[in-house]
Protein backbone atom coordinates (compact mmCIF):
# COMPACT_ATOMS: atom_id res chain seq x y z
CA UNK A 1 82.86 89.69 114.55
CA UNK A 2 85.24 91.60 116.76
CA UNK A 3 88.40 93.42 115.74
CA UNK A 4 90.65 90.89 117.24
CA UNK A 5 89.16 88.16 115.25
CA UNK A 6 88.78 90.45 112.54
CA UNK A 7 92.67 90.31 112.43
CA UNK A 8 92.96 87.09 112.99
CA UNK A 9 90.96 86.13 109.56
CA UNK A 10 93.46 88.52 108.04
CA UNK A 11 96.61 86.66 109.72
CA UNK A 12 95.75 83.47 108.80
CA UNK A 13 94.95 84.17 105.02
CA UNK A 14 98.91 86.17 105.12
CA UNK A 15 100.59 83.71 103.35
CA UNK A 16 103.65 84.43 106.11
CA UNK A 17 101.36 83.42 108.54
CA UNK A 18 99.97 79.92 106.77
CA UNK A 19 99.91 76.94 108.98
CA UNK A 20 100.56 78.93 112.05
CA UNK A 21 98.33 77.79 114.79
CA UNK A 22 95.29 79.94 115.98
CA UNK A 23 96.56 80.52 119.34
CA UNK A 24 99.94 82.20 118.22
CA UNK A 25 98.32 84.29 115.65
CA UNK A 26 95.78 85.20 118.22
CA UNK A 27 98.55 86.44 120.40
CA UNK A 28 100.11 88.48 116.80
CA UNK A 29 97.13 90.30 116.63
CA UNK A 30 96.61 91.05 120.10
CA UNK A 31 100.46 92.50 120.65
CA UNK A 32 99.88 94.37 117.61
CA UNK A 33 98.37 97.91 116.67
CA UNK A 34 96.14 98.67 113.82
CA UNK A 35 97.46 101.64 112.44
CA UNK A 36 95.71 104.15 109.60
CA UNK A 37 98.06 106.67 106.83
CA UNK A 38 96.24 109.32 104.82
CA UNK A 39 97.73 109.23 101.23
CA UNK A 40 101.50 110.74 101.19
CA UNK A 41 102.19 109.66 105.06
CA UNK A 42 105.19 107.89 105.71
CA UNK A 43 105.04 104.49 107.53
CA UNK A 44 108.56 104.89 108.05
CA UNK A 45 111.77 106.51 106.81
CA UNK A 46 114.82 104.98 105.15
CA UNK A 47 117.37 105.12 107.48
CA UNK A 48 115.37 104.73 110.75
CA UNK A 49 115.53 101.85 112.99
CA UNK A 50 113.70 98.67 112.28
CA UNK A 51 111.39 98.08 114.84
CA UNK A 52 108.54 96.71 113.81
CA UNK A 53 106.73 95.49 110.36
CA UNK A 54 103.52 96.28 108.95
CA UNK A 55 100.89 93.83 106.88
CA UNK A 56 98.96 95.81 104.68
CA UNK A 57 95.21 95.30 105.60
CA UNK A 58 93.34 97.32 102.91
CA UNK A 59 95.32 100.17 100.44
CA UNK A 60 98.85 100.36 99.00
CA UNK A 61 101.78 101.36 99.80
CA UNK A 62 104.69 102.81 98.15
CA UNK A 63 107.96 101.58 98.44
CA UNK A 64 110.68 104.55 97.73
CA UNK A 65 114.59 104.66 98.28
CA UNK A 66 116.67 107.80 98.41
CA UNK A 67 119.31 108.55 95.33
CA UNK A 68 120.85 111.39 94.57
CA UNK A 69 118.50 112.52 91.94
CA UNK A 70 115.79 111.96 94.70
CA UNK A 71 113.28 109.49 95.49
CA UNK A 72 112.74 106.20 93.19
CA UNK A 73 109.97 104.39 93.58
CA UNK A 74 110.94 100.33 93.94
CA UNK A 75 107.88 98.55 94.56
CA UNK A 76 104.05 99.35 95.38
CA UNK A 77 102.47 96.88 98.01
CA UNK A 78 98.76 96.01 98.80
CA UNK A 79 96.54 93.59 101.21
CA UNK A 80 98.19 90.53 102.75
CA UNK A 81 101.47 91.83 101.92
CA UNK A 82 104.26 92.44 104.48
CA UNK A 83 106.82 95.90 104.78
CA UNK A 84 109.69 95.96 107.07
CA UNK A 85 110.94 92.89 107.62
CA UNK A 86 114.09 93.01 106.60
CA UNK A 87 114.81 95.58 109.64
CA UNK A 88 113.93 93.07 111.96
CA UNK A 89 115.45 90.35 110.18
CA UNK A 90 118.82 92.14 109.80
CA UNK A 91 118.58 94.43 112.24
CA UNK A 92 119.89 96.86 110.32
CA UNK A 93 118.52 100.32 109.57
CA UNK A 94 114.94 100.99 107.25
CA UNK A 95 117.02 100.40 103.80
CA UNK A 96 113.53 102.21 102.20
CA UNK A 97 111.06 104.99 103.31
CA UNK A 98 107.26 103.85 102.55
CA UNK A 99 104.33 106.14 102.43
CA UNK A 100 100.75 105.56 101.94
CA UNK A 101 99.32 105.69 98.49
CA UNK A 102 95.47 107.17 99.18
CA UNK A 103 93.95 106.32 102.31
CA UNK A 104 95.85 103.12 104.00
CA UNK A 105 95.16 100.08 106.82
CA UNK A 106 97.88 98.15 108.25
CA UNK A 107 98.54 96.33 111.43
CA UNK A 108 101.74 96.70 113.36
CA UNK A 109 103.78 94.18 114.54
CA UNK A 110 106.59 94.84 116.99
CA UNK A 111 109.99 93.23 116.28
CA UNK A 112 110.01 90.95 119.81
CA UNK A 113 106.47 89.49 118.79
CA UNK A 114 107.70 88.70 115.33
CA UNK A 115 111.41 87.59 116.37
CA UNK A 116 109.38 85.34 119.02
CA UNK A 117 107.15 83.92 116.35
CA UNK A 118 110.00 83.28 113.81
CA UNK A 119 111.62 81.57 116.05
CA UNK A 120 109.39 79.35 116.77
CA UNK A 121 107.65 78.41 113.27
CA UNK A 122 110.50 78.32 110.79
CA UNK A 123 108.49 77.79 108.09
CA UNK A 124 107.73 81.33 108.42
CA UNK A 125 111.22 82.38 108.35
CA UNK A 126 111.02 80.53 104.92
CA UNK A 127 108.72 82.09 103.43
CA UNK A 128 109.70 85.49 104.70
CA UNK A 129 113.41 84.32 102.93
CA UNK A 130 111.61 83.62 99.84
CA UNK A 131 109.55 86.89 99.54
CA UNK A 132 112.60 88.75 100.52
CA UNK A 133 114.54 86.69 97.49
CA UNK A 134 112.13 87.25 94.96
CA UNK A 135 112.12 90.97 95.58
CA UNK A 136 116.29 90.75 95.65
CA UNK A 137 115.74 89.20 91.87
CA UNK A 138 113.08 91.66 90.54
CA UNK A 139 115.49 94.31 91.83
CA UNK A 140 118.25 93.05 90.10
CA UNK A 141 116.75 92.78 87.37
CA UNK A 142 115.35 95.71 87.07
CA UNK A 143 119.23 97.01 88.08
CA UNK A 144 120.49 95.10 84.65
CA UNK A 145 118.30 96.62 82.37
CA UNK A 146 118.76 100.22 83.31
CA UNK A 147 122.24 99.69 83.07
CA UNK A 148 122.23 98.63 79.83
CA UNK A 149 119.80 101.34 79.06
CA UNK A 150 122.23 103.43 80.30
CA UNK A 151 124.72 102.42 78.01
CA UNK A 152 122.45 102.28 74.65
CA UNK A 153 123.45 105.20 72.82
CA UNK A 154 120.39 107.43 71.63
């Protein structure tokens, strides 16, 4: 199988990509750039401009935001999941850095290609809103209860 269609197998089993016709992610995977991190290497830097997003084809990634007792880790990320969408959703600045945890795969998507592509399907816009909600909850919640830890005397 060639790399092209070796992408688009990983595409269409994204579940942002589900129900997208084969033609359109044929054209994802061709305007995008498989791109390889050695453990510790960022993908990007909180702060920097959103330009693109990355699907995680093999590995994980770490998901870190800056405080002023330094890094905290918010999330870790593996295959078929997506990082940087918000940036192109917003179009707002990286609100996270992410580096590679071990050796790391992950295909490139520019932010025209994507825009273009959530414009037309939005059902993928959905789902992207969903993922992007359910992170927003776990966040909070994880916000609540170190607050209150914070406030449990020892």
């Amino acid at each position: 199988m060639s790399l092209l269609a070796d992408e688009v197998e990983v595409l269409r089993r994204t579940p942002l990509f589900q129900g997208i016709e084969l033609s359109r992610l044929k054209l994802v995977a061709f305007t995008s750039q498989v791109m390889r991190f050695s453990d510790g290497d960022a993908l990007f830097h909180q702060g920097d401009t959103g330009d693109s997003a990355y699907l995680i084809l093999a590995g994980e990634a770490m998901v870190l935001a800056d405080s002023p007792i330094g890094e905290i880790e918010l999330a870790r990320l593996g295959p078929h999941e997506v990082v940087g969408e918000i940036g192109i959703l917003c179009d707002i600045p990286r609100t996270a850095t992410v580096r590679a945890v071990g050796d790391l795969a992950t295909l490139r998507m520019g932010k025209e290609c994507l825009s273009d592509m959530l414009d037309a399907f939005p059902s993928m816009a959905r789902v992207m809103l969903r993922e992007m909600a359910m992170r927003l909850n776990r966040t909070s919640a994880e916000l609540v209860s170190a607050r209150a830890a914070a406030l449990i005397p020892t």
